[in-house]
Protein backbone atom coordinates (compact mmCIF):
# COMPACT_ATOMS: atom_id res chain seq x y z
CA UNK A 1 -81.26 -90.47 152.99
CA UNK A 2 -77.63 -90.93 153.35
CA UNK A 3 -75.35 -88.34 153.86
CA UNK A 4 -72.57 -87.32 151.10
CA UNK A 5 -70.53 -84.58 151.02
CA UNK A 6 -71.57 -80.87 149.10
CA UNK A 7 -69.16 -78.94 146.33
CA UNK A 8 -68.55 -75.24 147.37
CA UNK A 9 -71.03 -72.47 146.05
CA UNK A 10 -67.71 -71.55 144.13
CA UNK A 11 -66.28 -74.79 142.54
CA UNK A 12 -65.65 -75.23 139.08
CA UNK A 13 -65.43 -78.15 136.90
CA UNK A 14 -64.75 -80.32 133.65
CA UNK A 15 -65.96 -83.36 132.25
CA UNK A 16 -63.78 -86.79 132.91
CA UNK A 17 -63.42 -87.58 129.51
CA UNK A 18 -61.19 -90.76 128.44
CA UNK A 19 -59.39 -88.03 125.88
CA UNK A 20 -58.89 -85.70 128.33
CA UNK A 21 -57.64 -88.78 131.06
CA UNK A 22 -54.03 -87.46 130.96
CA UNK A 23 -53.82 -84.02 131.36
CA UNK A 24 -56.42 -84.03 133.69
CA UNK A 25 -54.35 -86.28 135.56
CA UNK A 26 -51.35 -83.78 135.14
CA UNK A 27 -53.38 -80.93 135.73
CA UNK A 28 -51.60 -78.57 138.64
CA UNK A 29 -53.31 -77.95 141.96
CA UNK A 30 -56.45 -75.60 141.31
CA UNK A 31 -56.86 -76.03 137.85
CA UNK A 32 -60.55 -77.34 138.24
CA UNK A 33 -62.65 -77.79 141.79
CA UNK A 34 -64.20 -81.26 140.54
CA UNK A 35 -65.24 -83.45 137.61
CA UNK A 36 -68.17 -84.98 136.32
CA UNK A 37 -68.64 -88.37 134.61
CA UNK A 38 -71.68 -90.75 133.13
CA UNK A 39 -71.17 -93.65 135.36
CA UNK A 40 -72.69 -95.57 132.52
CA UNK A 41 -69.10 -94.90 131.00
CA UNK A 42 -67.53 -96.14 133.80
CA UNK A 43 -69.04 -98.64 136.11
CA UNK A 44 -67.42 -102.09 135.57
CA UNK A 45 -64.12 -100.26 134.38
CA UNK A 46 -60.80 -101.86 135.17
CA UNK A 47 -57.42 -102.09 134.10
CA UNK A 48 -55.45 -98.67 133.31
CA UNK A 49 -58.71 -96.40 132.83
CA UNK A 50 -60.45 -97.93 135.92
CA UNK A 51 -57.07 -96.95 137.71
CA UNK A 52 -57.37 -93.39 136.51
CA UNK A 53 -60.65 -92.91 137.65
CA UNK A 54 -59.61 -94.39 140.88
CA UNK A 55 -56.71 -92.06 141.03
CA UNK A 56 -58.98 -88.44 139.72
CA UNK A 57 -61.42 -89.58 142.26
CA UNK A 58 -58.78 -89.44 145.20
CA UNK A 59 -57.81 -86.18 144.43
CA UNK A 60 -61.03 -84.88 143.30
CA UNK A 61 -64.19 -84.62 143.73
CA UNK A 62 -66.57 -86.65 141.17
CA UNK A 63 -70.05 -85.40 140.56
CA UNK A 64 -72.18 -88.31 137.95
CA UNK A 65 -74.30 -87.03 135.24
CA UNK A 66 -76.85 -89.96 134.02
CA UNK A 67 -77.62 -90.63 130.74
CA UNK A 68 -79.49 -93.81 130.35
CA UNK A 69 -82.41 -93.72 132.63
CA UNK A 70 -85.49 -92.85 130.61
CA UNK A 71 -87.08 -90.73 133.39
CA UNK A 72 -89.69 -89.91 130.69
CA UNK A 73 -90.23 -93.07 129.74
CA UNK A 74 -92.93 -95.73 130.10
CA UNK A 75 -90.92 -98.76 130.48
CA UNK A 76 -89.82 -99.61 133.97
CA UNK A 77 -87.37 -98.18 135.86
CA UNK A 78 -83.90 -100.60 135.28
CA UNK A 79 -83.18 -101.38 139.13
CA UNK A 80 -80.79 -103.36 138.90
CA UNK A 81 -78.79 -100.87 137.22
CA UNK A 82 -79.56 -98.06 139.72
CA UNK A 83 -78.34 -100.49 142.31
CA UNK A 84 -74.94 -100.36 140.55
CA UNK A 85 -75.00 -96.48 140.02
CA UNK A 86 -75.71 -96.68 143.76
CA UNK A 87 -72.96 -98.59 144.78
CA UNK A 88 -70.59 -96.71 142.25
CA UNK A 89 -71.87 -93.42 143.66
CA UNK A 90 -71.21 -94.42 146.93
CA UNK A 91 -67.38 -95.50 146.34
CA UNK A 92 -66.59 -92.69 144.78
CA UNK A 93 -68.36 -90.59 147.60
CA UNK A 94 -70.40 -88.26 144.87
CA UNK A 95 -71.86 -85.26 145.97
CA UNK A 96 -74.50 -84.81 143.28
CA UNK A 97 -75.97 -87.20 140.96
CA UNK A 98 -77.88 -85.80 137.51
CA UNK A 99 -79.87 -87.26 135.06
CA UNK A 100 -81.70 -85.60 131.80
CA UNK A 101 -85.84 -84.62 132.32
CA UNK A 102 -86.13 -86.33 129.13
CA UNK A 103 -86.76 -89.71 127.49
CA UNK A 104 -84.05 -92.43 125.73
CA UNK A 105 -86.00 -95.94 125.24
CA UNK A 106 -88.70 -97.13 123.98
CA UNK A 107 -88.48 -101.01 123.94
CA UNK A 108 -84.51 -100.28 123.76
CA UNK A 109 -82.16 -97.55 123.56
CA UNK A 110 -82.43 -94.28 121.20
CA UNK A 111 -79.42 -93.14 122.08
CA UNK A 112 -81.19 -89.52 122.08
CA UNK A 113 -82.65 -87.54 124.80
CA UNK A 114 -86.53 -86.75 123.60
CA UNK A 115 -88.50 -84.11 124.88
CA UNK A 116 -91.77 -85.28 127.04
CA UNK A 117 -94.80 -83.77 126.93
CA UNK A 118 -95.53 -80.96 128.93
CA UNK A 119 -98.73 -82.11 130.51
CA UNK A 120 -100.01 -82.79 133.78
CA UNK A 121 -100.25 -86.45 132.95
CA UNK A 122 -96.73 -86.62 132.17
CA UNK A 123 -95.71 -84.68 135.25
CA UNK A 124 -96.85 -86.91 137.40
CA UNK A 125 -95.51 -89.88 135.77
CA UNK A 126 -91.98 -88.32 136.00
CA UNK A 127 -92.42 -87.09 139.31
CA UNK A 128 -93.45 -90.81 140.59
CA UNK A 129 -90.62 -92.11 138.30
CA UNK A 130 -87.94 -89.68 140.23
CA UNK A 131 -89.23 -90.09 143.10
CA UNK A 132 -88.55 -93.76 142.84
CA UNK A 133 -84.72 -93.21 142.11
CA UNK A 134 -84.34 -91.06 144.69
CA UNK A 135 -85.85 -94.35 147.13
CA UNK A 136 -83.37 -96.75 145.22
CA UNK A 137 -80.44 -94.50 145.57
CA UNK A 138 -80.89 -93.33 148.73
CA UNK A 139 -80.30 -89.81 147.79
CA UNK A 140 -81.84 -86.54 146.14
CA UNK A 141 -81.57 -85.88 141.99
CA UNK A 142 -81.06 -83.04 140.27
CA UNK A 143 -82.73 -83.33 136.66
CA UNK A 144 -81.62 -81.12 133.66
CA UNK A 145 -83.62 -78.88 131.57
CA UNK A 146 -82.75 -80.37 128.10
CA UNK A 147 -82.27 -79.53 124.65
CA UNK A 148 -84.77 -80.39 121.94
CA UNK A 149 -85.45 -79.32 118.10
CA UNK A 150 -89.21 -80.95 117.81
CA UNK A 151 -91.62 -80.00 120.25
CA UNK A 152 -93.81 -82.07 122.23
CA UNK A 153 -97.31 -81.93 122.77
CA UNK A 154 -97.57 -78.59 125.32
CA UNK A 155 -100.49 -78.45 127.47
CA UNK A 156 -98.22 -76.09 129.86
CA UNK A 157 -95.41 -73.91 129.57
CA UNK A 158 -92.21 -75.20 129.47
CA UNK A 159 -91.46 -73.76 132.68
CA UNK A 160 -94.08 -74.73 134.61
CA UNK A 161 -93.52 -78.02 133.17
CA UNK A 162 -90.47 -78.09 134.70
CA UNK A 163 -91.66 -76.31 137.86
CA UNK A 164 -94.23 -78.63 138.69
CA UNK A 165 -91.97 -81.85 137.77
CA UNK A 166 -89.27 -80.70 140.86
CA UNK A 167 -92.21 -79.58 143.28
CA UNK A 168 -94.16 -83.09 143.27
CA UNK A 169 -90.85 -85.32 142.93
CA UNK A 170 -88.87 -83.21 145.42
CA UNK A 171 -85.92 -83.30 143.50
CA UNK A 172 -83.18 -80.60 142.77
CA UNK A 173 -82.60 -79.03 138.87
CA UNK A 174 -79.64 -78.72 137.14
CA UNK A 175 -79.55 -75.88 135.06
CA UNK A 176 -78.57 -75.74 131.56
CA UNK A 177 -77.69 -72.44 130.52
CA UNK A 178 -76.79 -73.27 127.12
CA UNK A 179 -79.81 -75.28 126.45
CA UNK A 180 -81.87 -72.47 127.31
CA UNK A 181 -80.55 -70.56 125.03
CA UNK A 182 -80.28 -72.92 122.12
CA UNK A 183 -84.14 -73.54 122.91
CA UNK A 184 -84.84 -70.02 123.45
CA UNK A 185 -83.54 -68.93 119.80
CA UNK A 186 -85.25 -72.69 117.95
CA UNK A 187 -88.35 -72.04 119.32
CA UNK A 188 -88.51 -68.26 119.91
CA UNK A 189 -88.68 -67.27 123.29
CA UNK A 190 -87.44 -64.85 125.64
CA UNK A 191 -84.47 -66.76 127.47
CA UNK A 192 -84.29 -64.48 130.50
CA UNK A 193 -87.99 -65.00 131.12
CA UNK A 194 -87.14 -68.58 131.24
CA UNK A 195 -84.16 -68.32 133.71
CA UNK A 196 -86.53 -65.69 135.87
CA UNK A 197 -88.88 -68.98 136.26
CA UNK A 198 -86.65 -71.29 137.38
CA UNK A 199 -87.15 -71.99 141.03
CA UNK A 200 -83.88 -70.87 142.31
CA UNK A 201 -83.86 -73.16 145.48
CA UNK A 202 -83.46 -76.15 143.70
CA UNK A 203 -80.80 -75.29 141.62
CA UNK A 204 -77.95 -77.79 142.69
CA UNK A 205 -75.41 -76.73 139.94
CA UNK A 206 -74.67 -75.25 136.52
CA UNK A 207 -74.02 -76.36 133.04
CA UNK A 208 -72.22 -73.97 130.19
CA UNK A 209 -71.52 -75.52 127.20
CA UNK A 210 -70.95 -74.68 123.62
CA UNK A 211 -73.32 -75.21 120.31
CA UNK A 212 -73.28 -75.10 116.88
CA UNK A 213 -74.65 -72.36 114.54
CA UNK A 214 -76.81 -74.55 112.07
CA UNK A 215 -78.18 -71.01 110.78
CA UNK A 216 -79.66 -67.78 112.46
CA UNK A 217 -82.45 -69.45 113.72
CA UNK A 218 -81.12 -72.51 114.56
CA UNK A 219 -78.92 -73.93 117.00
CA UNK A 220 -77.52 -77.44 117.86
CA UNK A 221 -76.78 -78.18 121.37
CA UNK A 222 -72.74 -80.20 120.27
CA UNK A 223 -70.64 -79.72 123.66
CA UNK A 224 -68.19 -79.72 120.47
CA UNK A 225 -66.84 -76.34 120.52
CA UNK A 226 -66.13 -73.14 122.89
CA UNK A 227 -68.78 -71.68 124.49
CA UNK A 228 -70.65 -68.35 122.59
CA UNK A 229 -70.88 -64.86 124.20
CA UNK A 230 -74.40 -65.18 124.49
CA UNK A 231 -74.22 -68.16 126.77
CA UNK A 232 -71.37 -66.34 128.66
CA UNK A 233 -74.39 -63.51 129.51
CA UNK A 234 -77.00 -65.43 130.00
CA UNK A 235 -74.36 -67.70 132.93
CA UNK A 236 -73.85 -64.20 134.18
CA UNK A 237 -77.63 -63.53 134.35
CA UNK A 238 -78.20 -66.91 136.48
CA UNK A 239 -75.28 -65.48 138.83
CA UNK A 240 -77.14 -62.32 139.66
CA UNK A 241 -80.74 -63.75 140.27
CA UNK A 242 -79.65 -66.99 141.81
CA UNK A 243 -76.08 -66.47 143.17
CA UNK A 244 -72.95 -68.92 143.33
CA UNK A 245 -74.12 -72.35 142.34
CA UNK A 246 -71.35 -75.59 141.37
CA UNK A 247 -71.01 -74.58 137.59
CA UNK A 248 -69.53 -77.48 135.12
CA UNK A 249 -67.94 -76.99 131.54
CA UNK A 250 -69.29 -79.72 129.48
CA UNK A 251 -66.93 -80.80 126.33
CA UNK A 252 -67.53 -84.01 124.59
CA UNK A 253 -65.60 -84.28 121.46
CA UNK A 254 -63.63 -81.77 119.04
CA UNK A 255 -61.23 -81.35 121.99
CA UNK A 256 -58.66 -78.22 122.08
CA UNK A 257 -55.56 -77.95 123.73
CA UNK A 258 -56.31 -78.44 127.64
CA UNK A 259 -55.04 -75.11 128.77
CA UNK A 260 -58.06 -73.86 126.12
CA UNK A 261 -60.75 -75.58 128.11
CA UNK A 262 -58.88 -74.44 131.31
CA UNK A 263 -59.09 -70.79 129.91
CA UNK A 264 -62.86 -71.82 129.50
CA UNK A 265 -63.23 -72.50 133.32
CA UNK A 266 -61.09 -68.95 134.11
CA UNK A 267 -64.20 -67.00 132.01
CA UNK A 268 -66.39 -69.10 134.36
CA UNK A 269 -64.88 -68.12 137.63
CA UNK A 270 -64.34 -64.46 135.90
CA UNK A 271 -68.21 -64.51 135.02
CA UNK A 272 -68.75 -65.45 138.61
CA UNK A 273 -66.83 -62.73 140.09
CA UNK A 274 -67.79 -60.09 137.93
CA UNK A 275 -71.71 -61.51 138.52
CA UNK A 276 -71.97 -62.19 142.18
CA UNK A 277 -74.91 -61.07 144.05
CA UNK A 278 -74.51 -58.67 146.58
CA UNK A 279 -76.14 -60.62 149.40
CA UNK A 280 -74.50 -64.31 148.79
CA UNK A 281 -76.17 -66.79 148.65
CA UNK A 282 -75.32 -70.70 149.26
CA UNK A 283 -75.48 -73.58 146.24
CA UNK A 284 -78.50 -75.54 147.90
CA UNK A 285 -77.93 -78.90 149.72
């Protein structure tokens, strides 16, 4: 598969956001490592926002974060539109492309990520169904652990769900630490015996975001607000067992001033430091 270039163990980064287009433009030197977009919010662009792009992407790296794909679901694979992410992916020289281990369509859009099934059938049909990308893009995946508030049909653990989805596709995870917490708290389970069964090898990068508190016992996954002091401990946690990885500040809406979400990414790189392993250990290619 084609060669692309790998962000440092170390980096950290924000969303490209079309509200956040101007100071991330003015940002100084060092502010943030890289940034992340949905190329389905950006391929085709032109005009002033296509320039911007053009212009964050010269100075930065861009990482793409899918959200449109359906991995999970049963109709096929669009190709012709993962020939465009392709070709986008490959101007913008991306280092890592993500999508959701989830499902959005069924004869159309949801617009919602669904949970699949956590049985063997369904691993196998995801792992075929990645493994397919990965041929059309010419490149490995990472696939996130998602969020979800109705569970599926479980004939396996969650994590081995997961565990046996990366092994047979031979793809790389992107791990959610806030959704592991917002699922560990909705549907009561231990979320450092989660992040203990994660296979650390595969972990290409990092997500932190914040939620909302819906009640005690229930939490919303929003990437609308700052990110909670339990999330802060658990992205600590991940730093001790797995070391450094590419770690990303998601923020989607209900924006704050920019030097708050910077202040955001200085906890990160402060969670880091105060977290790092005392053997490093490399983000894995």
């Amino acid at each position: 598969m084609t060669g692309h270039p790998h962000l440092p163990a170390d980096a950290v980064g924000l969303g490209l956001r079309r509200a956040l287009l101007d100071p991330l433009q003015a940002a100084p030197a060092g502010a943030f490592d890289f940034l992340e977009c949905a190329p389905e919010n950006w391929i085709g662009v032109g005009g002033r926002l296509g320039e911007a792009l053009d212009d964050l992407g010269a100075r930065h790296p861009l990482t793409c974060h899918g959200l449109s794909l359906s991995l999970g679901g049963c109709a096929p694979l669009d190709e012709t539109f993962l020939g465009r992410v392709r070709r986008f992916l490959d101007r913008h020289r991306v280092p890592l492309y993500s999508e959701h281990l989830s499902y959005c369509s069924d004869d159309g859009q949801l617009y919602d990520l669904l949970p699949i099934p956590f049985t063997d059938e369904a691993v196998h049909h995801v792992a075929a169904r990645i493994r397919q990308t990965q041929d059309i893009l010419g490149r490995r995946i990472a696939v996130e652990n998602v969020s979800y508030y109705a569970a599926p049909h479980q004939g396996m653990a969650e994590t081995d769900f997961i565990n046996a989805v990366l092994a047979e596709a031979d793809c790389d995870l992107l791990l959610d630490v806030n959704n592991i917490y917002v699922n560990a708290i909705n549907h009561r389970y231990d979320a450092s015996g989660f992040l203990a069964a994660m296979p650390g090898e595969r972990i290409a990068c990092i997500h932190v975001a914040g939620h909302f508190d819906e009640a005690d016992d229930l939490k919303v996954d929003t990437h609308g607000a700052a990110v909670k002091e339990a999330v802060w401990s658990l992205l600590g946690e991940a730093y001790r067992r797995f070391g450094p990885r590419p770690t990303l500040l998601e923020r989607d809406f209900n924006f704050p001033p920019f030097a708050e979400l910077l202040g955001e990414l200085d906890t990160v790189r402060r969670t880091l430091t105060a977290n790092r392993p005392a053997e490093p250990r490399h983000a894995h290619a």
